[in-house]
Every structure is written in C-alpha cells, then in structure tokens.
N, C-alpha and C. Protein backbone atom coordinates (compact mmCIF):
# COMPACT_ATOMS: atom_id res chain seq x y z
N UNK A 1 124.25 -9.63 47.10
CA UNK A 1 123.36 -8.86 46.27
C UNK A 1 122.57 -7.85 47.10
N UNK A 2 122.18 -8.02 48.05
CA UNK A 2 121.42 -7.26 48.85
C UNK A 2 122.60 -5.97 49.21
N UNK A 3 123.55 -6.34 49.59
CA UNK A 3 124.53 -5.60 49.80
C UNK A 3 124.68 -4.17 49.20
N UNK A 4 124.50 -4.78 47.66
CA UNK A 4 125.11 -3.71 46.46
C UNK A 4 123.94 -2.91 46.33
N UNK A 5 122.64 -3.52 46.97
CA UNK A 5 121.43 -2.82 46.54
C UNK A 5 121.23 -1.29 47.74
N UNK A 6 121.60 -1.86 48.90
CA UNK A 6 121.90 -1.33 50.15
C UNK A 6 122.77 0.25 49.96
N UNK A 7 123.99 -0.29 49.66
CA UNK A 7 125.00 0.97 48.85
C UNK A 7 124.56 1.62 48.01
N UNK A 8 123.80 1.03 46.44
CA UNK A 8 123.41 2.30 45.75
C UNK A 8 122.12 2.77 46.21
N UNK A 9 121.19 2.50 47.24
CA UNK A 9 120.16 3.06 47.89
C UNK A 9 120.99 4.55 48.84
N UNK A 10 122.08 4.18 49.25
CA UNK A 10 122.44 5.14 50.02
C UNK A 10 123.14 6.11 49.46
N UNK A 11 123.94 5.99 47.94
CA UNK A 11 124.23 6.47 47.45
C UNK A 11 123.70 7.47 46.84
N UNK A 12 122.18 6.77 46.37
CA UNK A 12 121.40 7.90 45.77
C UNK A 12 121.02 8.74 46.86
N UNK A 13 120.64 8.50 47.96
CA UNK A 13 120.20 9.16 48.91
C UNK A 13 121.34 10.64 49.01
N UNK A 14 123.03 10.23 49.57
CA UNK A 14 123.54 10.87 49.68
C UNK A 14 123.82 11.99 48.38
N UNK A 15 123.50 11.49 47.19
CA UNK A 15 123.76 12.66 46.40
C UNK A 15 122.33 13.48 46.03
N UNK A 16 121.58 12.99 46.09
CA UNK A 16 120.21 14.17 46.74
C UNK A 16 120.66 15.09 47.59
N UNK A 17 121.03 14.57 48.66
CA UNK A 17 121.13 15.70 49.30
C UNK A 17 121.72 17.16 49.39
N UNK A 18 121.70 18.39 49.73
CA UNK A 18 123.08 19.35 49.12
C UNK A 18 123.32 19.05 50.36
N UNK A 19 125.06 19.49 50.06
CA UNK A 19 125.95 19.99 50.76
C UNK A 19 125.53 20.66 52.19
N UNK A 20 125.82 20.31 53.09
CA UNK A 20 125.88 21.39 54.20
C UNK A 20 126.67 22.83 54.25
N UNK A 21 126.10 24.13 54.08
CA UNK A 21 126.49 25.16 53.84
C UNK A 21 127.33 25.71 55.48
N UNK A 22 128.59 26.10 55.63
CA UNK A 22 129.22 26.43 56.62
C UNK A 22 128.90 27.81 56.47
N UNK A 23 128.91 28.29 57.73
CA UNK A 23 128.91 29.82 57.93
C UNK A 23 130.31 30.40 57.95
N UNK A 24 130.50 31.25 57.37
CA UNK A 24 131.49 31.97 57.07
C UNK A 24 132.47 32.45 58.71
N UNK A 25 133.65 32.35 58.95
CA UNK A 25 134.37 32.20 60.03
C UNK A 25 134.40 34.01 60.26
N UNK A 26 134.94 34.02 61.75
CA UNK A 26 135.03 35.73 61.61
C UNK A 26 136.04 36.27 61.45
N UNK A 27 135.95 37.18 60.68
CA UNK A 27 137.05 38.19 59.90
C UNK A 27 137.86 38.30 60.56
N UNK A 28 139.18 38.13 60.11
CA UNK A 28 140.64 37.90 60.83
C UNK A 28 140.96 38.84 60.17
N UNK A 29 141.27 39.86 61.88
CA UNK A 29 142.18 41.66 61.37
C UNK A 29 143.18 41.10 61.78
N UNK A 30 144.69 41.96 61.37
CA UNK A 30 145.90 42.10 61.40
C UNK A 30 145.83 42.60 62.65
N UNK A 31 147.20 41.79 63.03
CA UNK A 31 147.81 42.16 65.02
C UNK A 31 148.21 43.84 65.41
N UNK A 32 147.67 43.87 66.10
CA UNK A 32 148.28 45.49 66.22
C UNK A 32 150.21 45.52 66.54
N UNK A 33 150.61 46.36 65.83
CA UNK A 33 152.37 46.36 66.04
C UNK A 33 152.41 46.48 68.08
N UNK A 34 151.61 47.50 68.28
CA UNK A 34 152.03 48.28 69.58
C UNK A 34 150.86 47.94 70.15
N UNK A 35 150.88 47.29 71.54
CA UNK A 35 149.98 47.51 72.71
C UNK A 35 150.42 48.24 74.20
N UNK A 36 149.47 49.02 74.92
CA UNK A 36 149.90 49.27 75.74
C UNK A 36 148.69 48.88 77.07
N UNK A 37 148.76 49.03 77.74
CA UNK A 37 148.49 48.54 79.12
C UNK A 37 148.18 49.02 80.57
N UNK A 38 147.32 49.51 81.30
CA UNK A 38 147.00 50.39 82.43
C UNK A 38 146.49 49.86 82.87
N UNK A 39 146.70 49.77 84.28
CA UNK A 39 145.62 49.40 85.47
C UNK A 39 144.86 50.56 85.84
N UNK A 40 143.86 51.03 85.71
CA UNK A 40 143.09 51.93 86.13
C UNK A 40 142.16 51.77 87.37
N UNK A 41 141.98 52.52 87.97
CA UNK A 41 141.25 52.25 89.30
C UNK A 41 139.90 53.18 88.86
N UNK A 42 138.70 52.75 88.95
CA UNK A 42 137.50 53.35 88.77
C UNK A 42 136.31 52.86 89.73
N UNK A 43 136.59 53.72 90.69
CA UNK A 43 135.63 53.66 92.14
C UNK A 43 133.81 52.94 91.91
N UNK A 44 133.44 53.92 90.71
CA UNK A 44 132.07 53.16 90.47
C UNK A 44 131.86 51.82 90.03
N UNK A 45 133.05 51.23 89.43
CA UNK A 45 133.33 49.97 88.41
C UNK A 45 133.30 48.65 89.21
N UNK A 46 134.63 49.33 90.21
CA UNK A 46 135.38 48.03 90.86
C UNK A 46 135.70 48.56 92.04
N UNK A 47 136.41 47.69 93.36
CA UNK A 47 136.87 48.19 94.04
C UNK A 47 138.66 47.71 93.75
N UNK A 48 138.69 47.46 93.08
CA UNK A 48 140.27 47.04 92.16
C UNK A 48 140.33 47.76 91.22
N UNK A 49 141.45 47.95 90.57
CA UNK A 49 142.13 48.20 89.23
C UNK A 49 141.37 47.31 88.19
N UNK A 50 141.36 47.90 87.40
CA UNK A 50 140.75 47.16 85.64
C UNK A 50 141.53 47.29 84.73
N UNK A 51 141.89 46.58 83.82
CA UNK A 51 143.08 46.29 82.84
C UNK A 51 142.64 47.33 81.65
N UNK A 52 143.14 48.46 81.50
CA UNK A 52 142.53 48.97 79.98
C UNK A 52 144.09 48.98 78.76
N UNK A 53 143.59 48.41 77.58
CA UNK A 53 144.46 48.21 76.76
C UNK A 53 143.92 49.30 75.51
N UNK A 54 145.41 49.55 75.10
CA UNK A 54 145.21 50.96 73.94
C UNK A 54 146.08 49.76 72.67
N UNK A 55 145.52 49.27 71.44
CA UNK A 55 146.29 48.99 70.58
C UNK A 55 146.67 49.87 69.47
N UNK A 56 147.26 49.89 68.60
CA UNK A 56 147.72 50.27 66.89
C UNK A 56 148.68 50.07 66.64
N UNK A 57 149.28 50.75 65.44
CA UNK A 57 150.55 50.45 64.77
C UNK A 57 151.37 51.07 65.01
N UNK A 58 151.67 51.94 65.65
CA UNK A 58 152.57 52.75 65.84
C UNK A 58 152.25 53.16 67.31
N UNK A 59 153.42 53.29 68.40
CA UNK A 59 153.49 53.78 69.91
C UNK A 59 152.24 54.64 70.42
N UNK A 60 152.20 55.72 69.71
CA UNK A 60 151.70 57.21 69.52
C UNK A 60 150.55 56.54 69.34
N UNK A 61 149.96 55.65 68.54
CA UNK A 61 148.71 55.51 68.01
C UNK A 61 147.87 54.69 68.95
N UNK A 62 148.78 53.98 69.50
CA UNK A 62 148.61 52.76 70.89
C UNK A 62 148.26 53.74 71.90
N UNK A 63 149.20 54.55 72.53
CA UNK A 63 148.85 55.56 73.52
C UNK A 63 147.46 56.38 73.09
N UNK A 64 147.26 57.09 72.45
CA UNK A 64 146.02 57.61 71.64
C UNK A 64 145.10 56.83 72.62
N UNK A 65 145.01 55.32 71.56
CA UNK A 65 144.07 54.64 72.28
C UNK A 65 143.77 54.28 73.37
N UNK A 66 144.89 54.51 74.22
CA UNK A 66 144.98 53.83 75.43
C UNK A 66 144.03 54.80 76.14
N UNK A 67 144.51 56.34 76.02
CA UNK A 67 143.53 57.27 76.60
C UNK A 67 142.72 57.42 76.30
N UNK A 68 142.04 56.78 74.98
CA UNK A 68 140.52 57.49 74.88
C UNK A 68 139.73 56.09 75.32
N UNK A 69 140.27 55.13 75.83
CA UNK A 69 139.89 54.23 75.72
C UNK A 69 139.25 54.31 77.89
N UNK A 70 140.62 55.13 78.33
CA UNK A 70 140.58 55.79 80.05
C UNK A 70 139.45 56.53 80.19
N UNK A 71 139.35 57.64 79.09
CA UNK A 71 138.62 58.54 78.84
C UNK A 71 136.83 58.27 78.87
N UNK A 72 137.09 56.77 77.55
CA UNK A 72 135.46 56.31 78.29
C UNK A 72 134.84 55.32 78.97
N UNK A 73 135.54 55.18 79.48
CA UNK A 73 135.64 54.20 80.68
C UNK A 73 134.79 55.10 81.86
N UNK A 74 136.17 56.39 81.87
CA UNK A 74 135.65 57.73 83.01
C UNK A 74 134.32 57.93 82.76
N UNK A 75 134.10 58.27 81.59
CA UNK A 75 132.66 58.79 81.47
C UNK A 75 131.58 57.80 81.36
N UNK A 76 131.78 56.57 81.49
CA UNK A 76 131.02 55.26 81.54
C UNK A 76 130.83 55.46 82.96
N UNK A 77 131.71 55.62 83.69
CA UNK A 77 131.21 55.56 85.34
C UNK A 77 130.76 56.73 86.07
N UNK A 78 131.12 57.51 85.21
CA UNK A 78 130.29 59.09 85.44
C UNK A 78 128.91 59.03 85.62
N UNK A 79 128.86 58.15 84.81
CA UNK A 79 127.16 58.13 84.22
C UNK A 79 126.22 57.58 85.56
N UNK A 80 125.59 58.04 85.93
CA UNK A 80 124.83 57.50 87.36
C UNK A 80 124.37 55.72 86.75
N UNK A 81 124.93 54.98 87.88
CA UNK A 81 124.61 53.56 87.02
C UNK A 81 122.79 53.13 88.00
N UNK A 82 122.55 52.38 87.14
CA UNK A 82 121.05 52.45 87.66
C UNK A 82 121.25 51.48 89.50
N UNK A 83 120.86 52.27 89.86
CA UNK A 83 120.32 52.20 91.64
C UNK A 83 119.73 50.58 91.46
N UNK A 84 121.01 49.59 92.22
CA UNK A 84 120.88 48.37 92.87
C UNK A 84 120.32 48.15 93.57
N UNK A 85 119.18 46.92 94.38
CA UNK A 85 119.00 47.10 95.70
C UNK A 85 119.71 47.35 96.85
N UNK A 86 119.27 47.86 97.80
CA UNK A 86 120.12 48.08 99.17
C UNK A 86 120.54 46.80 99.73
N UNK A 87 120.36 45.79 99.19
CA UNK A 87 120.75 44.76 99.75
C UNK A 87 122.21 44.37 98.84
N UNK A 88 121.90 44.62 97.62
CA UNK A 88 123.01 43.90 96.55
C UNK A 88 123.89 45.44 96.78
N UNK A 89 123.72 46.53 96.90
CA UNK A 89 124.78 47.65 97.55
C UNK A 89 125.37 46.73 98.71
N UNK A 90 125.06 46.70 99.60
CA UNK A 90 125.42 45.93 100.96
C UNK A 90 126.67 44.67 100.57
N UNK A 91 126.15 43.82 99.32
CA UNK A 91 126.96 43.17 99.56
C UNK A 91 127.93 43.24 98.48
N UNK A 92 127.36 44.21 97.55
CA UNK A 92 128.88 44.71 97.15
C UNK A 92 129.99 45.54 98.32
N UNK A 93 129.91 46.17 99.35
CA UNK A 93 130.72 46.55 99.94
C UNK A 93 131.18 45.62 100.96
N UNK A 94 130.53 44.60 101.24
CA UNK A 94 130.74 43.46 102.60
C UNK A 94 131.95 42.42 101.36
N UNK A 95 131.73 42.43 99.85
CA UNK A 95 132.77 41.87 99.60
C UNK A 95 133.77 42.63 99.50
N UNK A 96 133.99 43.77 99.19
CA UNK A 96 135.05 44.51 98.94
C UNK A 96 135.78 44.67 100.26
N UNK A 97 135.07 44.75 101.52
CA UNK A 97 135.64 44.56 102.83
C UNK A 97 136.08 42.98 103.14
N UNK A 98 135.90 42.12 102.94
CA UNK A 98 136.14 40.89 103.10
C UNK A 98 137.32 40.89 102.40
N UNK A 99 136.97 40.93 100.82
CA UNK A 99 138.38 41.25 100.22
C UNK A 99 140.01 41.27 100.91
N UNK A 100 139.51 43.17 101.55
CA UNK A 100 140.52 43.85 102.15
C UNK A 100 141.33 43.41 103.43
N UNK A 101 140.08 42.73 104.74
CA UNK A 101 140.54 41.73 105.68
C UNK A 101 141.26 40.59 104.96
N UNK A 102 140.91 39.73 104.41
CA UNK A 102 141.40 39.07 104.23
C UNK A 102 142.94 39.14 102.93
N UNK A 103 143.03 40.22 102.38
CA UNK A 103 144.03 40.38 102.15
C UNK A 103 145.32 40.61 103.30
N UNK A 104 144.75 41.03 104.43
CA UNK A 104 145.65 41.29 105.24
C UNK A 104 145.73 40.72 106.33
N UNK A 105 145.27 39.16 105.80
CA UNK A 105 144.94 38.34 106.81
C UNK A 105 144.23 38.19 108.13
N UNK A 106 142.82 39.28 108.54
CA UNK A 106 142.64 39.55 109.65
C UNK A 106 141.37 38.92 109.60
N UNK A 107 141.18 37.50 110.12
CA UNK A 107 140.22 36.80 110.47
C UNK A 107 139.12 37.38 111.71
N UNK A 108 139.73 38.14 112.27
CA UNK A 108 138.99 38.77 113.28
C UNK A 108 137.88 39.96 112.58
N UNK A 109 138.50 40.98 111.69
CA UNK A 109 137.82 41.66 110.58
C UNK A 109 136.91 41.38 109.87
N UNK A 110 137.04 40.09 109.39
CA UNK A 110 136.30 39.13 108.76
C UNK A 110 134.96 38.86 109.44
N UNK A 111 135.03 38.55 110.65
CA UNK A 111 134.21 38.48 111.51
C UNK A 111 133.18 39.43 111.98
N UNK A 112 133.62 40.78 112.41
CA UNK A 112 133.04 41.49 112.60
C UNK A 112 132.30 42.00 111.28
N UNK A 113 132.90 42.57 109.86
CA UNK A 113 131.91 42.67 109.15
C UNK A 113 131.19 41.86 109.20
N UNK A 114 131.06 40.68 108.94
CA UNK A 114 129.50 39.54 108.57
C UNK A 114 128.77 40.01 109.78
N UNK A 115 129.19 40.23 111.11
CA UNK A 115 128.25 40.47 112.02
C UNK A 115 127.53 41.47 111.94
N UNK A 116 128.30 43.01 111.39
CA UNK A 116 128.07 44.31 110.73
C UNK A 116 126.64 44.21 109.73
N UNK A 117 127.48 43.40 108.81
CA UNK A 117 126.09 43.18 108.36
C UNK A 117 124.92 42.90 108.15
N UNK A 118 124.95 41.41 109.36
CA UNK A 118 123.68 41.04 109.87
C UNK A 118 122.98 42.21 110.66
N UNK A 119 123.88 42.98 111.25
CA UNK A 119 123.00 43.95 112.05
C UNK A 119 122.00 44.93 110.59
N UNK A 120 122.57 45.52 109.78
CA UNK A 120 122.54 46.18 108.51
C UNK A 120 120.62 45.70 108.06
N UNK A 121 121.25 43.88 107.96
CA UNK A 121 120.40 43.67 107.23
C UNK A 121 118.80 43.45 108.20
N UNK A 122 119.15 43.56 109.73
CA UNK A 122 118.33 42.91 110.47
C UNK A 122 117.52 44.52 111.04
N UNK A 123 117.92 45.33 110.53
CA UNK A 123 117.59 46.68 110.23
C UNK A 123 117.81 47.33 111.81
N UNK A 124 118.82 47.13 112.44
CA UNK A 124 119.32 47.19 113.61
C UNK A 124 120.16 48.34 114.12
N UNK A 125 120.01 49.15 112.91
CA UNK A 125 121.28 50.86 112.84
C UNK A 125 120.42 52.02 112.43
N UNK A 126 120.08 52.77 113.50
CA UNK A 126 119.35 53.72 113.41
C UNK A 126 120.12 55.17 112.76
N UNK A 127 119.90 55.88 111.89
CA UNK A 127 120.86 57.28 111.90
C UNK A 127 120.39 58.32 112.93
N UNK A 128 121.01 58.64 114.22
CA UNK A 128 120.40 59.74 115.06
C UNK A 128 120.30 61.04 114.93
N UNK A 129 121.30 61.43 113.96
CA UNK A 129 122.31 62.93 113.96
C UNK A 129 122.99 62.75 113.26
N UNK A 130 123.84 63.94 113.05
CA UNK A 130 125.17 64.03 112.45
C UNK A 130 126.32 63.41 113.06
N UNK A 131 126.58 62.41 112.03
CA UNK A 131 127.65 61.42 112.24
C UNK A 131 127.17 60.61 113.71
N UNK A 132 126.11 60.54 113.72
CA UNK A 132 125.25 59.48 115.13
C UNK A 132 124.53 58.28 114.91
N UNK A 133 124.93 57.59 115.31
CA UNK A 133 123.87 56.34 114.95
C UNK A 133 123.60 55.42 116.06
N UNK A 134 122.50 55.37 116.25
CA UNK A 134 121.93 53.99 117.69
C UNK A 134 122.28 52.48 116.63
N UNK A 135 122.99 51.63 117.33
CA UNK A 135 123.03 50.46 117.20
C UNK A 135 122.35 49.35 117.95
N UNK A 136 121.48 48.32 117.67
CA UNK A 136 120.95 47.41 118.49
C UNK A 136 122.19 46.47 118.99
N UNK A 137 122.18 46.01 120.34
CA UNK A 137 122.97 44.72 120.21
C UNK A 137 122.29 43.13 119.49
N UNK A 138 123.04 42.85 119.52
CA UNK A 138 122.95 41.09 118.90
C UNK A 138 122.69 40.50 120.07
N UNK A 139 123.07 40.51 120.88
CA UNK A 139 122.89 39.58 122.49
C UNK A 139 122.03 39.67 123.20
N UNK A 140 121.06 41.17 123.02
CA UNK A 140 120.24 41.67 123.55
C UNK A 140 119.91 42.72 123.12
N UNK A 141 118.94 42.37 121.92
CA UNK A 141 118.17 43.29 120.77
C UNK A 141 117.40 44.38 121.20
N UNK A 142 116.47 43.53 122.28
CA UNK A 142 115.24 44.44 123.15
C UNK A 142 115.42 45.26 124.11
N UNK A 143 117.01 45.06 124.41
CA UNK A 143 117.07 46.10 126.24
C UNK A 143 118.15 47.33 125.50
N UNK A 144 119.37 46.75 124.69
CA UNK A 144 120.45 47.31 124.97
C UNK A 144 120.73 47.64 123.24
N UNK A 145 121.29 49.11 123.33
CA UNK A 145 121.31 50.00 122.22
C UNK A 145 122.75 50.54 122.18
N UNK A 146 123.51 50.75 121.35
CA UNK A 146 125.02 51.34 121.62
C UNK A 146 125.05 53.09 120.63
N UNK A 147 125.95 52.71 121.30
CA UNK A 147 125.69 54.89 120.96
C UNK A 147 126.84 54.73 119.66
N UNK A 148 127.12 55.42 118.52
CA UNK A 148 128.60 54.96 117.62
C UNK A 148 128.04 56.98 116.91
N UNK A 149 129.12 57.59 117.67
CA UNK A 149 129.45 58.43 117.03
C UNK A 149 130.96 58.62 116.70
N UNK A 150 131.17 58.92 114.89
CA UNK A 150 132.29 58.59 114.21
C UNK A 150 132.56 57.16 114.28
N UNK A 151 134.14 57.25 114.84
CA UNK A 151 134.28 56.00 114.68
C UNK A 151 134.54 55.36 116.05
N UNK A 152 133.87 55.82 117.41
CA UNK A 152 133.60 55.81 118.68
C UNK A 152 132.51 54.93 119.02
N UNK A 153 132.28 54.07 120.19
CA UNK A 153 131.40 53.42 119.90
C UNK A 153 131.01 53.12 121.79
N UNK A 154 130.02 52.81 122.42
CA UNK A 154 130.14 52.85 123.79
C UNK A 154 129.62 51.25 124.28
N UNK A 155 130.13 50.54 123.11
CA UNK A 155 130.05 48.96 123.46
C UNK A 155 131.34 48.53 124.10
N UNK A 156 131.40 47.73 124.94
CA UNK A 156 132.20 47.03 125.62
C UNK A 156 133.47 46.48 124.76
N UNK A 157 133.36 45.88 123.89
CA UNK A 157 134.23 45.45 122.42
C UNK A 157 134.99 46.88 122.29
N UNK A 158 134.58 47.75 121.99
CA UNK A 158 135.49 49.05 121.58
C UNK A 158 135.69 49.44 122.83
N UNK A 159 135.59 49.45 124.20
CA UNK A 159 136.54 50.15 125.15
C UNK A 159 137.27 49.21 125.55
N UNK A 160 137.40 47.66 125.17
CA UNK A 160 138.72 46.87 125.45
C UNK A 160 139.73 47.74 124.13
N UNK A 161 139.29 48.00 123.37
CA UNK A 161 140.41 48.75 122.49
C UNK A 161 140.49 49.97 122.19
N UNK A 162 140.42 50.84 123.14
CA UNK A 162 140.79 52.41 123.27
C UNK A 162 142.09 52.58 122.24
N UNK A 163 143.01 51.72 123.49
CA UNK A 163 144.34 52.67 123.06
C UNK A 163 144.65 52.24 121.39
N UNK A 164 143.79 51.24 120.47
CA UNK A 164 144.00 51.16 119.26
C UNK A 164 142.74 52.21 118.51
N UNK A 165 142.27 52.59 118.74
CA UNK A 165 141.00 53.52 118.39
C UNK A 165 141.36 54.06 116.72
N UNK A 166 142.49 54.40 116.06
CA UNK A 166 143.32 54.41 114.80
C UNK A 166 142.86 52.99 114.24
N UNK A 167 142.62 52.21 114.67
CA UNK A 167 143.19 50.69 113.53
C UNK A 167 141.46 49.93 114.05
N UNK A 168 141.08 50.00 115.19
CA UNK A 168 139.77 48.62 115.60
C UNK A 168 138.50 49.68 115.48
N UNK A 169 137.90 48.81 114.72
CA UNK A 169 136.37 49.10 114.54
C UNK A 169 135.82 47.98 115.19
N UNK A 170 134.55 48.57 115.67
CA UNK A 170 133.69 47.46 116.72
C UNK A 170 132.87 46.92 115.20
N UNK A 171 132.13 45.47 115.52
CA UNK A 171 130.93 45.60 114.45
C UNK A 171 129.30 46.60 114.20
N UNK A 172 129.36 47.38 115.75
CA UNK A 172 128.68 48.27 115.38
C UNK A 172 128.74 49.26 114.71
N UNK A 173 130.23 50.03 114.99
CA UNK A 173 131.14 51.35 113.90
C UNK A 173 130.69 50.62 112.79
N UNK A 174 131.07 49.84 112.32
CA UNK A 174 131.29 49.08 110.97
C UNK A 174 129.98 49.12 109.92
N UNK A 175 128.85 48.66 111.25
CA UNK A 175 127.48 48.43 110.92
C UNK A 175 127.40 49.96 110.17
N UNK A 176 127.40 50.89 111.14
CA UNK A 176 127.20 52.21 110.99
C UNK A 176 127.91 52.90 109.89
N UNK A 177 128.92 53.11 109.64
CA UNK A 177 129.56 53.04 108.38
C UNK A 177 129.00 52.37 107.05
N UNK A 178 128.73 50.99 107.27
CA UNK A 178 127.77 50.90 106.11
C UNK A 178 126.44 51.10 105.59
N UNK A 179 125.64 51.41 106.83
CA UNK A 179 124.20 52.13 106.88
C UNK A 179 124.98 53.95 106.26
N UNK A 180 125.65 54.28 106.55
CA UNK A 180 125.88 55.74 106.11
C UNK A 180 126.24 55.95 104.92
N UNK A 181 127.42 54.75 104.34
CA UNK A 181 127.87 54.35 102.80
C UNK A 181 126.67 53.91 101.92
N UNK A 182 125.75 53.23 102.59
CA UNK A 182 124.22 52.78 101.87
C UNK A 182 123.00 54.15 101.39
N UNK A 183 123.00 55.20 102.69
CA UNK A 183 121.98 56.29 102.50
C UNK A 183 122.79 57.55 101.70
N UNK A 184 124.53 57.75 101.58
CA UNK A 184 124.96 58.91 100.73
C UNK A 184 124.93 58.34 99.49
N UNK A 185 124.68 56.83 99.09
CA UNK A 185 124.50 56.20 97.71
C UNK A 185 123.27 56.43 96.92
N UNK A 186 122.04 56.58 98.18
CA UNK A 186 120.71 56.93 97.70
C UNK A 186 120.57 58.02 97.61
N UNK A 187 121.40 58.77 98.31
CA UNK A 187 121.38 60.80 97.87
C UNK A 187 121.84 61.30 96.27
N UNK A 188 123.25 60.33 96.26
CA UNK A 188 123.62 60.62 94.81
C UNK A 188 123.02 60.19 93.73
C-alpha cells in the first residue's frame, strides 16, 4: 500500500510538470556539388600555407568562391594587424625558425637560435649603422662585444666557418637579424 501511494505521488508530480522544451538544432544546408581547394601562403597570417576552400554548385561557382574567398584573406592581412609585444614578435619568429631547423633536421640551428634569442631578449644587440650591429657575448657580457655586419660576424664561431659563409650563421648574425626583423616591424 505504501507502494501505490509512492507511485501516484510521483505521478502527479511528473504530470505537473511541462515538458522540457529542446532548442531547435542548426539549420542543415545542402552539400555543395563542387569544392575546391588552395594552399595559400600569406606572410602576415602564417609562416606556412593556409587551406582556403571555394564551395557551390557548379565548378565556375566553386572557383568564384575560391577567389574571393583569396581575395579576403589578402586584404585581411593587408590590414596592419594590431602591434604584438616585442617579445610575442620574437617568439613568433624563433618558432617559425625552429620550425625550419628542425625541418631540416639541424640540431645545431636549433641551438644557436634559442641562444640568438636569449641574447635578443637579454637586450644584448645593439643597432650601430647601416646593416651594423654590436653584439654582447654570452661568456663574457662585460669585456667582449662582436662586430656582425650583414651576415659577417668577428666572433670566433663564424671564422671556424668562413669557407661556409652561404649556409652558417653565428648566434650573433642570427641575434642581429632578429633585432632588425623586430625594429622594420615597428616602422611598418
């Protein structure tokens, strides 16, 4: 008896109550017939390719899209994007270099940027001149300064590798290069 009293207590309960109202699911469009597909490379975006897709129903209509789709993308990165810190600049390019070493397997590369950058960040890269820059050493901050004009450098590390002078950057070049990639970012 208690039982039956139990059930129609809950019974009444449950039909008091309304219904739980579902929210309506989202509108299911029809598949496009035609897609098409581009890797686009956009320097301000990425330092990779970005996937841009053009859909519709017809080839012509897909392509259409595909370009206007390139089109504002372009003018999305046209647009001056708002000025990062110099630090988060920094390490957007220390990954995009890491990236690149290590795509090509050069653990040694690897190396020297992070060192590059500690110099960067340890505010250790002076601009002297045109295409000049004083570098501090790491080993000896307080005595010893390296000279890096272009991609020339008068540290010991870069005259064991003259005759590669095409392919080896010291971590001071490197440093310097990215102190110069950091201040034509604040010009533009």
């Amino acid at each position: 008896m208690n039982t039956t009293t139990v059930a129609q207590s809950q019974e009444s309960v449950n039909t008091h109550t309304p219904p739980a109202q579902m929210p309506p699911g989202p509108a299911i469009l029809p598949e496009a017939a035609c897609a098409m597909t581009a890797r686009v490379f956009v320097k301000a975006i990425s330092c990779e390719p970005v996937l841009v897709t053009g859909r519709g129903q017809t080839g012509a209509e897909a392509a259409r899209n595909l370009l206007e789709s390139c089109a504002a993308l372009r003018t999305q990165a046209d647009a001056p994007p708002p000025l990062a810190s110099r630090t988060q600049r920094l390490s957007a390019m220390l990954a995009c270099g890491l990236k690149h070493a290590m795509a090509h397997t050069d653990q040694k590369l690897v190396e020297r940027l992070l060192k590059a950058a500690a110099l960067v960040l340890a505010g250790s890269v002076v601009h002297t001149g045109e295409g000049a820059y004083q570098v501090r050493s790491q080993t000896e901050p307080t005595t010893t300064f390296y000279e890096v004009h272009g991609r020339t450098c008068s540290c010991p590390d870069s005259r064991r590798h003259d005759e590669d002078v095409a392919a080896y950057r010291c971590k001071h070049v490197l440093a310097a290069c990215l102190v110069m990639k950091l201040d034509d970012q604040e010009k533009s």
